[in-house]
N, C-alpha and C. Protein backbone atom coordinates (compact mmCIF):
# COMPACT_ATOMS: atom_id res chain seq x y z
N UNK A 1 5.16 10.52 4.92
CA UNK A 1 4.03 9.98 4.20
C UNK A 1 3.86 8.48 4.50
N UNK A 2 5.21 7.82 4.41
CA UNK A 2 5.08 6.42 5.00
C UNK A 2 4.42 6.34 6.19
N UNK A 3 5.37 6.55 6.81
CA UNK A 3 4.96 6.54 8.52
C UNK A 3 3.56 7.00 8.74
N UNK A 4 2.75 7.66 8.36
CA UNK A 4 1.71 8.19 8.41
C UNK A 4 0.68 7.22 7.98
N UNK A 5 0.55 6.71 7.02
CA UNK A 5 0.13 5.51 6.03
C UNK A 5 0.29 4.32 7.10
N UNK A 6 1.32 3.92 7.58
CA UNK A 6 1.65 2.81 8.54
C UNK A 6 0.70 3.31 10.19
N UNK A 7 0.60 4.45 10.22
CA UNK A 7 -0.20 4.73 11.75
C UNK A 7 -1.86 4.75 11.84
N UNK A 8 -1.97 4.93 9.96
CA UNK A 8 -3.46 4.87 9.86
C UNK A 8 -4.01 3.49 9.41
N UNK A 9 -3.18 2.69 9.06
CA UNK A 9 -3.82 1.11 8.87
C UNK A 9 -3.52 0.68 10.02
N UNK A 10 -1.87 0.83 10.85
CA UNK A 10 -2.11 -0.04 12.45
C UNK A 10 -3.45 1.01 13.23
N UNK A 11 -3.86 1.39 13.16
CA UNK A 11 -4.84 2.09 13.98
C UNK A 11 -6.01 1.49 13.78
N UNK A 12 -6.20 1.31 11.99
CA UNK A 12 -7.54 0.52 11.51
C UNK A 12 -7.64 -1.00 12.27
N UNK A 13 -6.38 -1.56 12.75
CA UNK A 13 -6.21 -2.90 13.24
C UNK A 13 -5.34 -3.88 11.99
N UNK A 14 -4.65 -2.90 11.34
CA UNK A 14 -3.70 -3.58 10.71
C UNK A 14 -2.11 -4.01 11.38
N UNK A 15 -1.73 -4.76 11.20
CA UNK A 15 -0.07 -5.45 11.33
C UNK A 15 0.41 -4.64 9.78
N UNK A 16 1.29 -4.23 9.57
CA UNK A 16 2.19 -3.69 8.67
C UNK A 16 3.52 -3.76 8.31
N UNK A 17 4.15 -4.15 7.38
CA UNK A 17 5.37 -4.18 7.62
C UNK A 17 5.89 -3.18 6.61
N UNK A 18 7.00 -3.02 6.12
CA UNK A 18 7.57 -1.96 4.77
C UNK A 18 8.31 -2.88 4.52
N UNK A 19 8.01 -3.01 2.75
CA UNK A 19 8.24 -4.03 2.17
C UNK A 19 9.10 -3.60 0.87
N UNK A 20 9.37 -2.49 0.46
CA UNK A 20 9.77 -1.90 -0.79
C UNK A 20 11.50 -2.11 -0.51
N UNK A 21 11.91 -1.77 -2.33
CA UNK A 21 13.27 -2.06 -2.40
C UNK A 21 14.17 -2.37 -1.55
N UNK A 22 14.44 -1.12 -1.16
CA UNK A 22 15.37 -0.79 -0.13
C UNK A 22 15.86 -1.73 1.22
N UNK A 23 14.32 -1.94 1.73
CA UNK A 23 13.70 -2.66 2.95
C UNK A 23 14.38 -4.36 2.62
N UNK A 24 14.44 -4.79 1.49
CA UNK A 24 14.31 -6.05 0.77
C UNK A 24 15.56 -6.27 0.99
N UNK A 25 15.94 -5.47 0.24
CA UNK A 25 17.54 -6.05 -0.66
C UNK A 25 18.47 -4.66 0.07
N UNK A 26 19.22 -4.81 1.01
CA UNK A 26 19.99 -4.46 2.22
C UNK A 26 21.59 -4.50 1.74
N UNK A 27 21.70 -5.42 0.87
CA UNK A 27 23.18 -5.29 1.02
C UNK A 27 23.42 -4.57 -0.70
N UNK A 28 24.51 -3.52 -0.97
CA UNK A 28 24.93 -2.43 -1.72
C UNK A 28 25.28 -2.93 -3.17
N UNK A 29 25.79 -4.35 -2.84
CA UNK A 29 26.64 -5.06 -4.19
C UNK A 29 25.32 -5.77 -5.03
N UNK A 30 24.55 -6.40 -3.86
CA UNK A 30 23.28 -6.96 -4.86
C UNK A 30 22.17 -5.83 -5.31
N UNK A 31 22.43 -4.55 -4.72
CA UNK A 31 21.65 -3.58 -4.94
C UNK A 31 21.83 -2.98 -6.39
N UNK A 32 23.11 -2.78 -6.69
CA UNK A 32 23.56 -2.42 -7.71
C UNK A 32 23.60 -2.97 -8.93
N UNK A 33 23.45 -4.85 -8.69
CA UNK A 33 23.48 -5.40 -9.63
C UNK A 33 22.17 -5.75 -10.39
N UNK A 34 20.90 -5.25 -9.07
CA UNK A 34 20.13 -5.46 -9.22
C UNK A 34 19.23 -4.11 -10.33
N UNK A 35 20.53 -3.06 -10.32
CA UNK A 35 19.50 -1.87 -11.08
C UNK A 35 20.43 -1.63 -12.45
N UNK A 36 21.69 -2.92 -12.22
CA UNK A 36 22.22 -2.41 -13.48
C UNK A 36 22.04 -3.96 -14.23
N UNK A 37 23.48 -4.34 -13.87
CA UNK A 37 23.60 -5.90 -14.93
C UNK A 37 22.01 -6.73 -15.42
N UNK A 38 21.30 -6.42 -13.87
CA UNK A 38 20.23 -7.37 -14.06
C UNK A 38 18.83 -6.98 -13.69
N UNK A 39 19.10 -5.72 -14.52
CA UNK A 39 18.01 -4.65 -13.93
C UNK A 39 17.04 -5.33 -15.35
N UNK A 40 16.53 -5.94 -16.19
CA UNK A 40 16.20 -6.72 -16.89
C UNK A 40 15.20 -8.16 -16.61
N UNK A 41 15.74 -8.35 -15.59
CA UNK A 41 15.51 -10.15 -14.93
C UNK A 41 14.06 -9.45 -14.33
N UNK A 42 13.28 -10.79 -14.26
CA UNK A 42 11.88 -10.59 -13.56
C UNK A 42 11.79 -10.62 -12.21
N UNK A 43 13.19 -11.13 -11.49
CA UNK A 43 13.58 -10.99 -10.13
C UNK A 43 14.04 -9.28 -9.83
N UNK A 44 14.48 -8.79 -10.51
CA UNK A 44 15.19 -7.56 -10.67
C UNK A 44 13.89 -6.60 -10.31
N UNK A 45 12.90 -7.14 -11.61
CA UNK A 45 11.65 -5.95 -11.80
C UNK A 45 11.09 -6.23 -10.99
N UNK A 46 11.00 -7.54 -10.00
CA UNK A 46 10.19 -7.76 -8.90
C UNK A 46 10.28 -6.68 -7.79
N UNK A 47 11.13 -6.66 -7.47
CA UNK A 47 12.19 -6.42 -6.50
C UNK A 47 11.74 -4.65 -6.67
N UNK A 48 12.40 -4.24 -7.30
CA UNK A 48 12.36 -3.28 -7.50
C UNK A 48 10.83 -2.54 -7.38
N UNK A 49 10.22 -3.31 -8.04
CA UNK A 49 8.63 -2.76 -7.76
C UNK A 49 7.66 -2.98 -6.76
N UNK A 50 8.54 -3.53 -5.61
CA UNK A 50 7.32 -4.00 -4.84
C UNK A 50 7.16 -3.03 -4.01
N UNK A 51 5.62 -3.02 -3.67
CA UNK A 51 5.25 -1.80 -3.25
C UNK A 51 5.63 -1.92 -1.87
N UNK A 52 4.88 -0.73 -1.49
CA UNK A 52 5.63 0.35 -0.05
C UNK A 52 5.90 -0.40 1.15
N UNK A 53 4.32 -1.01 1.58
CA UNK A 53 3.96 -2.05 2.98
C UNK A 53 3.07 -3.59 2.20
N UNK A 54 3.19 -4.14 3.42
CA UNK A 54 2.25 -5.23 3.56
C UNK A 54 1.57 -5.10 4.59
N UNK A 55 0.06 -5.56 4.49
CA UNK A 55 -0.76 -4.92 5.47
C UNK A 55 -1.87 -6.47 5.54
N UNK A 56 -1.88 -6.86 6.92
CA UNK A 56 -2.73 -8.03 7.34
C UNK A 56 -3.54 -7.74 8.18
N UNK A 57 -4.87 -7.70 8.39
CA UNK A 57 -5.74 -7.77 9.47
C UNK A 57 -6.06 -8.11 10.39
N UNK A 58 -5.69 -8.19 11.50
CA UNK A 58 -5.60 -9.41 12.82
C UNK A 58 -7.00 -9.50 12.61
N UNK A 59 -8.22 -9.70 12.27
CA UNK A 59 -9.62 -9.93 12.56
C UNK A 59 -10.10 -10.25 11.29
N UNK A 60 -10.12 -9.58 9.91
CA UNK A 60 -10.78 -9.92 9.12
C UNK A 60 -9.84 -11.23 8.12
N UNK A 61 -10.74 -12.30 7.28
CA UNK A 61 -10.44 -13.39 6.37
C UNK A 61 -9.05 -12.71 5.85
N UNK A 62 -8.37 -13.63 5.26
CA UNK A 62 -7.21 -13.39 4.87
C UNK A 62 -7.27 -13.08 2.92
N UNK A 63 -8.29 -13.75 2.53
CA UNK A 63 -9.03 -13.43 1.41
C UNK A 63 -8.66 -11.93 1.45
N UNK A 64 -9.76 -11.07 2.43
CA UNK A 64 -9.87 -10.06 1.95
C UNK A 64 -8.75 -9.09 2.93
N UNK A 65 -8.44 -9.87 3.96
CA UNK A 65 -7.31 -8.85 4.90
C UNK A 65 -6.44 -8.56 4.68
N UNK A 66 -5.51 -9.05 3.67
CA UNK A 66 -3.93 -9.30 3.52
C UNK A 66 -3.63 -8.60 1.85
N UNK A 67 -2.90 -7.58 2.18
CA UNK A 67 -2.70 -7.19 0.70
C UNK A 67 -1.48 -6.63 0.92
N UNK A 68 -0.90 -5.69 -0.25
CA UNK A 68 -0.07 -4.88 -0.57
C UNK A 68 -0.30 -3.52 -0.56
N UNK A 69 0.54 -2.92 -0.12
CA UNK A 69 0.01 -0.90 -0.44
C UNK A 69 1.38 -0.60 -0.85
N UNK A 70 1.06 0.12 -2.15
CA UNK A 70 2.10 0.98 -2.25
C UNK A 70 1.34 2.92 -1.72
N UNK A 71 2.43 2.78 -1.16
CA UNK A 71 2.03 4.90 -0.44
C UNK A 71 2.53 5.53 -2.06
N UNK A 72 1.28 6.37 -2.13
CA UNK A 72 1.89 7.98 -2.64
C UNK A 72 1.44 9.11 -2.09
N UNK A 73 2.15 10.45 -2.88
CA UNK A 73 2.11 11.41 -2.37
C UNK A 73 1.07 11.51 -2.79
N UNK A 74 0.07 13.21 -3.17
CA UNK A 74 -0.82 13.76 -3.58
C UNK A 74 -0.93 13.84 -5.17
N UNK A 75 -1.68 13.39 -5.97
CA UNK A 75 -1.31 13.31 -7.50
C UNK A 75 -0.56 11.79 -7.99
N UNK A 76 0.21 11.66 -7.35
CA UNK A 76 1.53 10.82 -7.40
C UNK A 76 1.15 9.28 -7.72
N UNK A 77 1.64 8.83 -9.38
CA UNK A 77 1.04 7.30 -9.74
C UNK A 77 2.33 6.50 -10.03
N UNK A 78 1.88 5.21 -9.80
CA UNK A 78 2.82 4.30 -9.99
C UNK A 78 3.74 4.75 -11.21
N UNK A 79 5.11 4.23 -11.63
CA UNK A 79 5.93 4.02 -12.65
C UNK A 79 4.87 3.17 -13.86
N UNK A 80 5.30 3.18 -14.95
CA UNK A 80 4.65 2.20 -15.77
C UNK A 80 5.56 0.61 -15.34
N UNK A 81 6.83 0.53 -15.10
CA UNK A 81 7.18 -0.66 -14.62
C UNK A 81 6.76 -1.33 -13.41
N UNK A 82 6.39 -0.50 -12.46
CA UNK A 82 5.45 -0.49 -11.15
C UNK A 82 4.44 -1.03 -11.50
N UNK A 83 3.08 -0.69 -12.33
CA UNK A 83 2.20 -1.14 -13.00
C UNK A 83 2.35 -2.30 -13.61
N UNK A 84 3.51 -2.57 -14.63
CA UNK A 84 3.97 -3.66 -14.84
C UNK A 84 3.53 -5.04 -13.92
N UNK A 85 4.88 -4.30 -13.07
CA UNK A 85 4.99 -5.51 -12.09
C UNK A 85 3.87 -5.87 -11.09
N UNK A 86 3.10 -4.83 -10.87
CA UNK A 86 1.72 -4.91 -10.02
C UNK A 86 0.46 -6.18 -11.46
N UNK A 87 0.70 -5.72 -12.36
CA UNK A 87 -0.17 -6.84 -13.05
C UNK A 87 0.26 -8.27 -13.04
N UNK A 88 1.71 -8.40 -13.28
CA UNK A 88 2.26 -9.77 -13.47
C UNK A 88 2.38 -10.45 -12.46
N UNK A 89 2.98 -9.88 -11.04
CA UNK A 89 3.23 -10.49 -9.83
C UNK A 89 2.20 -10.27 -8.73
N UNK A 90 1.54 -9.19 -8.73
CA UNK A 90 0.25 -9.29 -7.90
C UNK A 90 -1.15 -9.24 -8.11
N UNK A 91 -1.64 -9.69 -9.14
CA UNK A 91 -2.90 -9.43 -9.77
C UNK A 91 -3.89 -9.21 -8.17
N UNK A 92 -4.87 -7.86 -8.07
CA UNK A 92 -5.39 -7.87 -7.46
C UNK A 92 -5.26 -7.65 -6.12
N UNK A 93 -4.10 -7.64 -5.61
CA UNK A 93 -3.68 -7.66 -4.22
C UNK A 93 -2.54 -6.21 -3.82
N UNK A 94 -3.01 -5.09 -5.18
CA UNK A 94 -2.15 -3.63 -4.65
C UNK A 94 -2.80 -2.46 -4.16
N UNK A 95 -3.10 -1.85 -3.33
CA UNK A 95 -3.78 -1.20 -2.80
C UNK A 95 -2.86 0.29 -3.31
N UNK A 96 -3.31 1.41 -3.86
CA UNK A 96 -2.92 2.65 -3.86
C UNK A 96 -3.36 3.09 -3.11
N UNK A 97 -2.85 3.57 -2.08
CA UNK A 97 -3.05 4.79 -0.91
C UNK A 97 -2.52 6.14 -1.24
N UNK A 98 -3.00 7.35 -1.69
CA UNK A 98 -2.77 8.25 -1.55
C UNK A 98 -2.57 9.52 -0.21
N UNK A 99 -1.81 9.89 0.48
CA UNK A 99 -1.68 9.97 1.35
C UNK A 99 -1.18 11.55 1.06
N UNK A 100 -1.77 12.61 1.27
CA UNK A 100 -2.03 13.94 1.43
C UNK A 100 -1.87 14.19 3.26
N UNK A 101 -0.89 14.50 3.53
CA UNK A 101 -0.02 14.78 5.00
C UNK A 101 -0.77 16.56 5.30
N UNK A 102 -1.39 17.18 4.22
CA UNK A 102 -1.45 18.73 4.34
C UNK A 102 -2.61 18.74 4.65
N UNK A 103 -3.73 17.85 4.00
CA UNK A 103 -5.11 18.20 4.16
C UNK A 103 -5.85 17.43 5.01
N UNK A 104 -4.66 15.85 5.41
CA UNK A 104 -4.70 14.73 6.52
C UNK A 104 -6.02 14.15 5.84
N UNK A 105 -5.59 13.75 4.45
CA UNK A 105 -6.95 12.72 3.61
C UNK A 105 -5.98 11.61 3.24
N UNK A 106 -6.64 10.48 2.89
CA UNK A 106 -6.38 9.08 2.53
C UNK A 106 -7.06 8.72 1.74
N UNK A 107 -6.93 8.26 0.66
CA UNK A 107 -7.78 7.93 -0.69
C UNK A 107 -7.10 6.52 -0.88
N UNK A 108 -7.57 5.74 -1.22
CA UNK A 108 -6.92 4.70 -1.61
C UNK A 108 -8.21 3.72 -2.81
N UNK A 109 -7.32 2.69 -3.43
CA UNK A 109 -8.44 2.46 -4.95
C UNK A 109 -7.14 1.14 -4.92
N UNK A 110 -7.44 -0.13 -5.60
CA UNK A 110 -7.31 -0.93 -6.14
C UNK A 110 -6.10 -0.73 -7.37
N UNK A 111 -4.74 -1.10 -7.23
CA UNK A 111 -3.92 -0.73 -9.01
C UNK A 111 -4.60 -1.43 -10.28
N UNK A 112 -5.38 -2.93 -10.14
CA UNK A 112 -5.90 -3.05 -11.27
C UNK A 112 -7.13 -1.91 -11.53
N UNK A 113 -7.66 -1.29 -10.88
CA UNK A 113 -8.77 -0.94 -10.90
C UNK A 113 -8.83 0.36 -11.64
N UNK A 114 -9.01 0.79 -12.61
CA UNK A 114 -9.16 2.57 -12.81
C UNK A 114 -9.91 3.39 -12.23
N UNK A 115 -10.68 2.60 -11.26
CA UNK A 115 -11.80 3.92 -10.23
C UNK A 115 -11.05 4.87 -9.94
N UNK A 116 -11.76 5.88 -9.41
CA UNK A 116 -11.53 7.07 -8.33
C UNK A 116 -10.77 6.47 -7.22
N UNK A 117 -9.91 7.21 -6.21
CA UNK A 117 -9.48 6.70 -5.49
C UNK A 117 -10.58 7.17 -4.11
N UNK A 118 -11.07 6.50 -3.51
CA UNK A 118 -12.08 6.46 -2.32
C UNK A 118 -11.34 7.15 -1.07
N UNK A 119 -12.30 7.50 -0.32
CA UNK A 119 -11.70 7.63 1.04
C UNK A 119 -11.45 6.17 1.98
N UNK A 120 -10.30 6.00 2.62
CA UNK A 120 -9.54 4.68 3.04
C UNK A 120 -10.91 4.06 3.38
N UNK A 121 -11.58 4.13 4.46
CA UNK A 121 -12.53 3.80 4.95
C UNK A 121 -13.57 2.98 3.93
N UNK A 122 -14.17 3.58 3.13
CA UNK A 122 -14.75 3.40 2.45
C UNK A 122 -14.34 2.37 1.15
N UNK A 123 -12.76 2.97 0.84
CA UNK A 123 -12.48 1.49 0.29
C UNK A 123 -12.04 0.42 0.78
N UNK A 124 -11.68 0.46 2.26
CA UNK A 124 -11.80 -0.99 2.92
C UNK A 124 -13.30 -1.87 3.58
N UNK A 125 -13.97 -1.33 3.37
CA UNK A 125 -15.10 -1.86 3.73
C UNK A 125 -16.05 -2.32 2.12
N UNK A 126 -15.94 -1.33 1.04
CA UNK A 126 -16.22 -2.23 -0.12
C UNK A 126 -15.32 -3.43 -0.94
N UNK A 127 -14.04 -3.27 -0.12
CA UNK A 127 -13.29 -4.64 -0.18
C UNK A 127 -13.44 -5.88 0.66
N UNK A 128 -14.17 -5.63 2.01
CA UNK A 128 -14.30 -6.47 2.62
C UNK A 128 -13.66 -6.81 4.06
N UNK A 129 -13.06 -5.50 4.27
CA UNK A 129 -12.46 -5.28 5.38
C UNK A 129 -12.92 -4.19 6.39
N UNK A 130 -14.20 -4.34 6.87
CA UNK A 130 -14.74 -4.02 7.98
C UNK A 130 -13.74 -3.52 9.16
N UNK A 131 -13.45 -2.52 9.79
CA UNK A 131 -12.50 -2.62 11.21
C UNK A 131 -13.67 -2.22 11.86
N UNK A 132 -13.13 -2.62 13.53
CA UNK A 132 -14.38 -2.57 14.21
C UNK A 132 -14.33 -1.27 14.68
N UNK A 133 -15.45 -0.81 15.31
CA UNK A 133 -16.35 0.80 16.18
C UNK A 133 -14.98 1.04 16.82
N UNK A 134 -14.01 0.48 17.64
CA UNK A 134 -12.84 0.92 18.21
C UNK A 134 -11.92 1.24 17.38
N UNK A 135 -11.57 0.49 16.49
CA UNK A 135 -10.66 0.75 15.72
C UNK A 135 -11.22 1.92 14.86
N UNK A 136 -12.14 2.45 14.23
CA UNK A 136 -12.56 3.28 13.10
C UNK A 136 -12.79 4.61 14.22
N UNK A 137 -13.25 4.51 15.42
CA UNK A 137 -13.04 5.79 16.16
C UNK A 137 -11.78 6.27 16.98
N UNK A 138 -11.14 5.48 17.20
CA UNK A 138 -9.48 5.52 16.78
C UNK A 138 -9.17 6.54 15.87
N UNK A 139 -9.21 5.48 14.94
CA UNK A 139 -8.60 6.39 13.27
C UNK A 139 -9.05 7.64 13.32
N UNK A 140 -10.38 7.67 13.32
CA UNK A 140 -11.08 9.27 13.13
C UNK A 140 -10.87 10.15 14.28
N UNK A 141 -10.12 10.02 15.35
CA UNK A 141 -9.58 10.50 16.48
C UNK A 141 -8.34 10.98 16.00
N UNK A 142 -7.49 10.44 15.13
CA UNK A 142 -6.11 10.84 14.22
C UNK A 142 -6.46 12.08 13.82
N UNK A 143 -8.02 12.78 13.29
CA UNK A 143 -8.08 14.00 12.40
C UNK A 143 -7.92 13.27 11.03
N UNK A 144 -7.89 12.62 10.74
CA UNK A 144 -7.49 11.81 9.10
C UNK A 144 -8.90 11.91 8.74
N UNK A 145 -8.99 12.26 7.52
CA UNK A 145 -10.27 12.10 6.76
C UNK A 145 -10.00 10.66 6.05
N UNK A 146 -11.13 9.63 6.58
CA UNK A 146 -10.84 8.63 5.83
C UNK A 146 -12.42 7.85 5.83
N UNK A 147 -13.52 9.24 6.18
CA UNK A 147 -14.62 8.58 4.89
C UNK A 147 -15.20 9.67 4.20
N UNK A 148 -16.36 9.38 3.22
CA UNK A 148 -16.95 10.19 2.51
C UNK A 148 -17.44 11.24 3.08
């Protein structure tokens, strides 16, 4: 589901990296201390909640190019501490991607936002992130449903 998510934004003309727990915090002793002793601390809940990738636009403003995605499955919503931490530490800058591997759709919607979740396409271009005729016939060359 990751990997999949990561082939359909580098395709859109995104740079991507994976940015969640795991990815972060590498070593076992701060891992542990981080979900027990000091699973509490706003570094802790940071940490812990940050979503999946980071995703930058080589072409479009950084305003609107540069955000956060957390991946889910089909159905599949943030934690309420996820939410949490998506209000306090990223106002505005979490992208939900829903990522359905069976039916090869991409929905993605804003975490402050309660909309519908859109087809990718469609919600990167009412965000402000245009990819160009190569890049979007690319993508739609994947088989990915990612507009209306």
């Amino acid at each position: 589901m990751i990997a999949a998510a990561v082939t359909i934004l580098e395709t859109l003309g995104f740079l991507v990296a994976q940015t969640e727990f795991d990815r972060i915090v590498t070593d076992p002793a701060i891992a542990a201390a981080l979900t027990s002793t000091h699973r509490d601390s706003s570094a802790s809940r940071l940490l812990r909640s940050m979503p999946t990738l980071f995703a930058m636009h080589r072409k479009v403003e950084p305003v609107a190019g540069v955000f956060f995605v957390r991946v889910l499955g089909p159905g599949q919503t943030p934690s309420d501490e996820e939410r949490d931490a998506y209000a306090r530490f990223f106002p505005e800058k979490v992208a939900l991607l829903e990522v359905d591997e069976k039916r090869k759709q991409a929905r993605a919607r804003w975490a402050h936002e309660n909309d519908e979740p859109q087809p990718l396409l469609d919600f990167l271009i009412r965000s402000g992130v245009e990819p160009g005729d190569r890049e979007v016939r690319a993508a739609q060359a994947t088989g990915w449903q990612l507009r209306a």
